[in-house]
C-alpha atoms as a PDB file:
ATOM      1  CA  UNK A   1     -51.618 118.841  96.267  1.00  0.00           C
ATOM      2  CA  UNK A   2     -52.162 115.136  96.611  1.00  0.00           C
ATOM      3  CA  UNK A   3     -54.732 113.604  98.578  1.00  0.00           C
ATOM      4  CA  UNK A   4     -53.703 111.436 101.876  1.00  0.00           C
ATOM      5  CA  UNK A   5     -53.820 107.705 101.670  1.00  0.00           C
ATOM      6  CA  UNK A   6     -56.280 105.611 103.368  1.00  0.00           C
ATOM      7  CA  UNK A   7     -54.432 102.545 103.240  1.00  0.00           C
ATOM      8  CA  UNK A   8     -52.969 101.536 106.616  1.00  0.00           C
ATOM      9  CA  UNK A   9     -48.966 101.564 106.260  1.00  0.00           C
ATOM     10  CA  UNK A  10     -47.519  98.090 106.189  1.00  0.00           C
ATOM     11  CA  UNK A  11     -45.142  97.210 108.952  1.00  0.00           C
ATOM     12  CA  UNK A  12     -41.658  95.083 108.235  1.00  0.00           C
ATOM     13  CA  UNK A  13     -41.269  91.846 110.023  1.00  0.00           C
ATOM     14  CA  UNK A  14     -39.039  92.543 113.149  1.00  0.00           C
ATOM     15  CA  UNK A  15     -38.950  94.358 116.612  1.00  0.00           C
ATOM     16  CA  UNK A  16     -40.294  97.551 116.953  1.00  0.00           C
ATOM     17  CA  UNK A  17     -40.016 100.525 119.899  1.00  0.00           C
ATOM     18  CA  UNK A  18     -41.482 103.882 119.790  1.00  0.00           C
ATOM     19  CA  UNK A  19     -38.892 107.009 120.970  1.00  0.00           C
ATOM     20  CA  UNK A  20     -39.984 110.467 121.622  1.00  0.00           C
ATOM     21  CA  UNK A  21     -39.161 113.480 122.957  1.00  0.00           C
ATOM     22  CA  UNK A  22     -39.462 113.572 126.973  1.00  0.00           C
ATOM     23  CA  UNK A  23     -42.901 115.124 127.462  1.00  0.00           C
ATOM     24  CA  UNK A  24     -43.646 114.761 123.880  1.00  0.00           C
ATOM     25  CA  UNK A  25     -46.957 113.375 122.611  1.00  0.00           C
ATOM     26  CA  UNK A  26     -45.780 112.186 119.024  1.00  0.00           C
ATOM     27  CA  UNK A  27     -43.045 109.269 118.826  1.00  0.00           C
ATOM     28  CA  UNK A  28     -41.374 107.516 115.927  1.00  0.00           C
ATOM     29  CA  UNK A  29     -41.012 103.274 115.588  1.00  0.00           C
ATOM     30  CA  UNK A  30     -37.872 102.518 115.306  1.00  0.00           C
ATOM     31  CA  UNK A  31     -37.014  98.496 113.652  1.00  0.00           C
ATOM     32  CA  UNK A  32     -34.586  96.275 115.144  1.00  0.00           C
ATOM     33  CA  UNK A  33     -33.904  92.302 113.348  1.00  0.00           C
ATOM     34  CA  UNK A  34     -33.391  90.385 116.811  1.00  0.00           C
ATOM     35  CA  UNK A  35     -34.575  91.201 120.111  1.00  0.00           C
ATOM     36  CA  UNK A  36     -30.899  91.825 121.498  1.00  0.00           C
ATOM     37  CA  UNK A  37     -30.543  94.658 119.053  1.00  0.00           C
ATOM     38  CA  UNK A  38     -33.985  96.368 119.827  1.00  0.00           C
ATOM     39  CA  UNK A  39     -32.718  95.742 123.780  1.00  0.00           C
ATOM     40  CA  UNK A  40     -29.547  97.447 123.158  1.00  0.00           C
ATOM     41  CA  UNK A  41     -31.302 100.750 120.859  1.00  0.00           C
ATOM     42  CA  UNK A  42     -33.666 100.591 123.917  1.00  0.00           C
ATOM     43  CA  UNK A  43     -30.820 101.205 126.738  1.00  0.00           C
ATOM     44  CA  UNK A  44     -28.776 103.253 124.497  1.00  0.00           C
ATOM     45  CA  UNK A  45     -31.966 105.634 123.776  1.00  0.00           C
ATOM     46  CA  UNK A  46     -33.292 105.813 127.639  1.00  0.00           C
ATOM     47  CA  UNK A  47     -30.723 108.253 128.172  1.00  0.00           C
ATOM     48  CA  UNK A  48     -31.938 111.061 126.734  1.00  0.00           C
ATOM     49  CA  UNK A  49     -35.707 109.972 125.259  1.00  0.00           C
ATOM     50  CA  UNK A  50     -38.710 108.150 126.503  1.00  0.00           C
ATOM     51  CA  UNK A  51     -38.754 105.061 124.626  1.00  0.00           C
ATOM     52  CA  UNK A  52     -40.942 102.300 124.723  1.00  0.00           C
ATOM     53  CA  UNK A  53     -41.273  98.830 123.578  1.00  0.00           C
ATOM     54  CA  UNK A  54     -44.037  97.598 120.586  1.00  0.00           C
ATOM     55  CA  UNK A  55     -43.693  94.275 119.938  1.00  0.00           C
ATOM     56  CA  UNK A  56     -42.699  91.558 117.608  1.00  0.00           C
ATOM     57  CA  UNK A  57     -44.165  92.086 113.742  1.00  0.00           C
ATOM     58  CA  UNK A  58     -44.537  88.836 111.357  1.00  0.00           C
ATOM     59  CA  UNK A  59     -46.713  89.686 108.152  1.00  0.00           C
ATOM     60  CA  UNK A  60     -47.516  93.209 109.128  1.00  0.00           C
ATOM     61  CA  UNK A  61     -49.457  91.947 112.631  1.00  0.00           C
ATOM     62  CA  UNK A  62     -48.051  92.622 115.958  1.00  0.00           C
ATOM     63  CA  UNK A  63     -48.391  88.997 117.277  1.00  0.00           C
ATOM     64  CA  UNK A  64     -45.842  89.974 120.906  1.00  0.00           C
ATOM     65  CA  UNK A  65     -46.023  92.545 123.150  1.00  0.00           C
ATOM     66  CA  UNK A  66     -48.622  95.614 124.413  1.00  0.00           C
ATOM     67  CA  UNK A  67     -49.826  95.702 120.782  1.00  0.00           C
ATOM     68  CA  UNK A  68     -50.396  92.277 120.230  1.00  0.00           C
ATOM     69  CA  UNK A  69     -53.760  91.327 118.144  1.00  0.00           C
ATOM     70  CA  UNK A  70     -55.536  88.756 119.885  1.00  0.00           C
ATOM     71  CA  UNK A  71     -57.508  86.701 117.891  1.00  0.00           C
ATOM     72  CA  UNK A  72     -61.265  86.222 119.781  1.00  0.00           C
ATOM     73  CA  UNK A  73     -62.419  82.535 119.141  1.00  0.00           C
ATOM     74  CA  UNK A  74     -66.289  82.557 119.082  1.00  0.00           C
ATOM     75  CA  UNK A  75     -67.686  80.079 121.247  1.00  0.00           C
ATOM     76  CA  UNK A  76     -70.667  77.973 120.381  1.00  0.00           C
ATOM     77  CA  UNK A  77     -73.798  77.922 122.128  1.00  0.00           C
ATOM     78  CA  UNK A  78     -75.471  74.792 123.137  1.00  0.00           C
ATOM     79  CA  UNK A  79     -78.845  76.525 123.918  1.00  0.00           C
ATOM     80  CA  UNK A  80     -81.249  77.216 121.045  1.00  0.00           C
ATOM     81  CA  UNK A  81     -83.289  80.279 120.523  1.00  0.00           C
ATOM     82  CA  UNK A  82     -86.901  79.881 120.404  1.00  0.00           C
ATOM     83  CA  UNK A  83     -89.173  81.645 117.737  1.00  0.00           C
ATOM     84  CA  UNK A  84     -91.810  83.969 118.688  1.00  0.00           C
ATOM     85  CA  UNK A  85     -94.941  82.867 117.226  1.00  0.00           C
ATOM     86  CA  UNK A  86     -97.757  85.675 117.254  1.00  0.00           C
ATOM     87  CA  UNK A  87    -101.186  84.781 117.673  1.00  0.00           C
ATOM     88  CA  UNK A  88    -103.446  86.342 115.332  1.00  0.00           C
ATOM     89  CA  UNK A  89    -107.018  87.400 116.739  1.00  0.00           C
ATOM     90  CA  UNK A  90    -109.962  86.232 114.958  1.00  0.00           C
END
């Protein structure tokens, strides 16, 4: 027996919504090209699933949607810290 992978699975570029069983707590992602098709799959799945909407994925990021990454700019700081000088006793 083989040992799991580690590697975080790559995602295709596209749409993406997650369907599972009604009450259930594991889902699969289903792909969709244009946002009219993953709206359509969507309605067509509501029926009879619970179904929920990812995002958009461009090189393997979600960059639309409740998954989105967010990139955090780091804002400078105009203050300086001071150094701490000890005093020696003599």
């Amino acid at each position: 027996m083989a040992r799991p992978s580690t590697r975080e699975k790559r995602l295709k570029d596209g749409y993406y919504m997650e369907v599972r069983n009604n009450g259930g707590e594991r889902g699969i992602k289903i792909r969709r090209e244009s946002k009219e098709q993953i709206d359509s799959a969507m309605e067509e799945y509501k029926r009879t699933k619970e179904v929920a909407y990812l995002g958009l994925v461009k090189n393997g990021k979600f960059i639309e949607g409740p998954n989105a990454v967010v990139k955090k700019s780091r804002a400078k700081s105009t203050t300086r810290k001071k150094k701490k000088t000890t005093k020696s006793k003599a």
